[in-house]
Protein backbone atom coordinates (compact mmCIF):
# COMPACT_ATOMS: atom_id res chain seq x y z
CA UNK A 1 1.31 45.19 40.46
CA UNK A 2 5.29 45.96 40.96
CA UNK A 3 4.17 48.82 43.44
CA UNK A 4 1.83 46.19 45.56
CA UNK A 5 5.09 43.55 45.18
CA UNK A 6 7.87 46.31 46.49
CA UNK A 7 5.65 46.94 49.86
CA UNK A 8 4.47 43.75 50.48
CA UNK A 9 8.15 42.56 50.43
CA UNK A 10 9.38 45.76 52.64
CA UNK A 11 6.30 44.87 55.18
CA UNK A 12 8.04 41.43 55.35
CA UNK A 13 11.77 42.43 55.84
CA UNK A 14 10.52 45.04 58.85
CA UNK A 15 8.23 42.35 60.32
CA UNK A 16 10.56 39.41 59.91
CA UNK A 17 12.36 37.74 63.14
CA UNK A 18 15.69 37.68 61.02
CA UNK A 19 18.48 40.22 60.41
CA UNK A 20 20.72 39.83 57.51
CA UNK A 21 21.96 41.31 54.16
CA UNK A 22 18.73 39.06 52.40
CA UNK A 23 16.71 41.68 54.26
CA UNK A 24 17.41 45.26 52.29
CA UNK A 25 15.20 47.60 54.53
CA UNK A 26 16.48 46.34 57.59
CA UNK A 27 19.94 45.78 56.80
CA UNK A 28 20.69 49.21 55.43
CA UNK A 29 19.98 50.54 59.12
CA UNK A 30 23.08 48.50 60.51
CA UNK A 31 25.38 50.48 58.41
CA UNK A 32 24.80 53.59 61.42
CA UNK A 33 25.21 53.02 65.20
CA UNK A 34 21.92 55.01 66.33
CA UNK A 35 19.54 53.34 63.50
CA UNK A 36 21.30 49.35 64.76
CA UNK A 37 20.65 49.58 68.04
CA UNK A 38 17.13 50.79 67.51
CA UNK A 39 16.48 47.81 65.48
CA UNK A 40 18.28 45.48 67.88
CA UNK A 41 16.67 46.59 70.73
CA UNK A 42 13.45 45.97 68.61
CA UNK A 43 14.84 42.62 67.07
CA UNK A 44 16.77 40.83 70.01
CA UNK A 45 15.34 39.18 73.03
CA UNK A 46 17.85 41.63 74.55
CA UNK A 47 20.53 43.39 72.78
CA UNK A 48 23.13 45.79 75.31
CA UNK A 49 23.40 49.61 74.27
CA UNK A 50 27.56 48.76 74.03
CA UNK A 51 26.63 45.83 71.54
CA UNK A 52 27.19 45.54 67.94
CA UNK A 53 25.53 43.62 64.87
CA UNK A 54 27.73 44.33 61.32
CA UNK A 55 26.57 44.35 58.41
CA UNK A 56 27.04 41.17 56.54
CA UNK A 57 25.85 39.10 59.41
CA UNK A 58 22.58 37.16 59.86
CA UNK A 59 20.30 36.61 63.12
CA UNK A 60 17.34 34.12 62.30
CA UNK A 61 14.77 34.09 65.47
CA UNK A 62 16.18 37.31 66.82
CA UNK A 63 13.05 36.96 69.42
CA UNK A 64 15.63 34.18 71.21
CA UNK A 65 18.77 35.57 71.10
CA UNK A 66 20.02 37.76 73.68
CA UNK A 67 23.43 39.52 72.96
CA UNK A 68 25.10 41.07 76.26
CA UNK A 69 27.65 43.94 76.78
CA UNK A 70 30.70 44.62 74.75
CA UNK A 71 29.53 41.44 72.11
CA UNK A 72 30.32 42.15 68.67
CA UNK A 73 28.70 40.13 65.29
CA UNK A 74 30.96 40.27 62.81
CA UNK A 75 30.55 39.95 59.07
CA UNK A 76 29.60 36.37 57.83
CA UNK A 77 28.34 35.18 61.59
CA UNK A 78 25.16 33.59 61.18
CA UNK A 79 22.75 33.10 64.62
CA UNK A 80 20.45 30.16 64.03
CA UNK A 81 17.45 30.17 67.06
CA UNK A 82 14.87 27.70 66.51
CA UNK A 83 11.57 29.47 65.15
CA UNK A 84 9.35 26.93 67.55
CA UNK A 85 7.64 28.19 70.58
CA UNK A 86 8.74 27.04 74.32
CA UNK A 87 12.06 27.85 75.90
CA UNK A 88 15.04 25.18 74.10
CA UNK A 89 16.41 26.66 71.16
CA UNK A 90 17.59 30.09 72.46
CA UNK A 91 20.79 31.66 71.61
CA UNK A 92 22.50 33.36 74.67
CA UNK A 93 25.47 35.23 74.56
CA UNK A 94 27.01 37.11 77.69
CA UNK A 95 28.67 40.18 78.96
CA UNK A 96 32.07 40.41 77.29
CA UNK A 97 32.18 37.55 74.68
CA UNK A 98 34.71 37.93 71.68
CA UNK A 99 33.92 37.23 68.72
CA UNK A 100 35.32 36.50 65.35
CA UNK A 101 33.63 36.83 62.04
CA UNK A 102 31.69 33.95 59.81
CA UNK A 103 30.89 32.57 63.59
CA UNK A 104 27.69 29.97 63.10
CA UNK A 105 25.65 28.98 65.80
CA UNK A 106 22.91 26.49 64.82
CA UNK A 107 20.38 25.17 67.86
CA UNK A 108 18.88 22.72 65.33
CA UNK A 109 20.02 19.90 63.13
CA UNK A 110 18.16 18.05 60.45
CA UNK A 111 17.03 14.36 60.96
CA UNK A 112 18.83 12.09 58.80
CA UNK A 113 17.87 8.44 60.39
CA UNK A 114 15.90 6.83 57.71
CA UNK A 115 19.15 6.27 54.75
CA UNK A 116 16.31 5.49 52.45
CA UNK A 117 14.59 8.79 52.29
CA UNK A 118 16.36 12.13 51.48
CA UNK A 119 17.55 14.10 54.60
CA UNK A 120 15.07 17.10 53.39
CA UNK A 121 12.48 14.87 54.29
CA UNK A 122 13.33 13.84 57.62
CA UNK A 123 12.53 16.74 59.23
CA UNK A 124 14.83 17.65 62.34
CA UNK A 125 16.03 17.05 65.94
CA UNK A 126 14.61 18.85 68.89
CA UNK A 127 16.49 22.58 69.36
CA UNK A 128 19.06 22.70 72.02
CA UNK A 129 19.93 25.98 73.42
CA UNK A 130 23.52 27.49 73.00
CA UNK A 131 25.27 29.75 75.33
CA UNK A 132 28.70 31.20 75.50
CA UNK A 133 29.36 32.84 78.73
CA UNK A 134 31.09 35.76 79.75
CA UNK A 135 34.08 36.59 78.35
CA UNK A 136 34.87 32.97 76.76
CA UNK A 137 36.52 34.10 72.99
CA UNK A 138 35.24 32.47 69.94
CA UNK A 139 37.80 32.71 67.18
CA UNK A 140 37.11 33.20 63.45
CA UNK A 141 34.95 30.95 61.61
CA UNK A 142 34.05 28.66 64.40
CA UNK A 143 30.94 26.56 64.08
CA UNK A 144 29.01 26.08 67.73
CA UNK A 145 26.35 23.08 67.17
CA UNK A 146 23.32 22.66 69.56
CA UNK A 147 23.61 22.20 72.95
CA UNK A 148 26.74 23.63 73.34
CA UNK A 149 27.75 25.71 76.49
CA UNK A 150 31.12 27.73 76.22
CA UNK A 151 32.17 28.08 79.75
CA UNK A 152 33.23 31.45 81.18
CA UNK A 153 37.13 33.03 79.68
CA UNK A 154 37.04 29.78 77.60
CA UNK A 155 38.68 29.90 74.44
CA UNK A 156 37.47 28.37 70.97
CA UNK A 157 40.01 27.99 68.42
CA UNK A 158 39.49 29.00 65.16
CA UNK A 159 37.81 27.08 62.80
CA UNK A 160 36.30 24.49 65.17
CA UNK A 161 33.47 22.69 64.87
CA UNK A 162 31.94 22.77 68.43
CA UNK A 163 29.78 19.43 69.25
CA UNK A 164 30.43 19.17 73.05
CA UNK A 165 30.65 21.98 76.00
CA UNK A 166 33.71 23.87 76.86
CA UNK A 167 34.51 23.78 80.47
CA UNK A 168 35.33 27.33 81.92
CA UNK A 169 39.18 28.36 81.32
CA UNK A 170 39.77 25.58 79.00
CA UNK A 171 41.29 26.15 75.04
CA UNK A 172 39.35 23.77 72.52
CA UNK A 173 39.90 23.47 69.01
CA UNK A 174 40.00 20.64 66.02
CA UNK A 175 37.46 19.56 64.13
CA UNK A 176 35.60 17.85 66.45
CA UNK A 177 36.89 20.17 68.74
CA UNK A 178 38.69 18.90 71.58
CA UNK A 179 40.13 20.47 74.66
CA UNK A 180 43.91 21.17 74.01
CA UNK A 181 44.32 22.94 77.35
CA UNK A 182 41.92 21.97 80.41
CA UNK A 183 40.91 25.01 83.38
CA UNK A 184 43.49 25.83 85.67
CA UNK A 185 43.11 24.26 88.73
């Protein structure tokens, strides 16, 4: 019975839409650059051959998350793509985005309009789709919440909490994050 327990659970770590240390099989092959970016090519919606996914980080939905050239994951980033079928609740990340690590990026939020019944209950908004354009920087342990666009060389301070879109060129940071610098003109 262990035997028939051990491969049922590798079957489900290969087959799984998720990356992340809670997945042994797959996570072991992010520890060498050949092995990753066979999986992420597998994994990703798209994944770039000059991309990188660490160890230590989690992608759940990789099938709507696309992750574009020169992008690094970094230990303790977690990439939250909504599991339901149709087109909102994508994760995009373009061409030359820096990243910190323990980034999250959720395209969901739970429900929590009915104070009388627990929030588990309530089930959860509709998914919102995230991007960060090219070259924007996120810094370390930023939180990006659905909906949220990060406009191209826009910077995100660390430890924000990201409800609104960044324009382009502008520096945003606070929790709520606010913009502390607006684009150049």
């Amino acid at each position: 019975m262990l035997l028939f327990e051990i491969v049922q659970r590798i079957r489900f770590w290969e087959g799984a839409d998720r990356l992340g240390p809670d997945m042994p099989s797959t996570h072991l092959r992010l520890h060498v650059k050949s092995s990753m970016l066979r999986l992420c090519r597998r994994k990703f919606k798209s994944f770039d051959d000059t991309a990188d996914f660490r160890p230590g980080a989690y992608a759940v939905t990789c099938s709507k998350i696309s992750i574009g050239r020169g992008v690094v994951i970094r230990p303790g980033s977690v990439l939250m793509a909504d599991p339901s079928p149709g087109p909102d609740g994508s994760i995009v990340i373009e061409d030359g985005v820096l990243m910190g690590s323990g980034i999250h990026i959720y395209v969901a939020n739970h429900r929590f309009d009915d104070r009388k019944r627990p929030v588990i209950e309530q089930g959860h908004f509709p998914a919102k789709s995230v991007t960060l354009k090219k070259g924007c920087w996120i810094g370390a342990n930023a939180v990006i919440l659905p909906g949220v666009t990060v406009g191209e060389n826009a910077v995100v301070g660390a430890g924000s909490i990201v409800t609104r879109s960044v324009p382009a060129g502008a520096v945003a940071a606070g929790n709520p994050a606010k913009i502390l610098r607006p684009p150049a003109a």
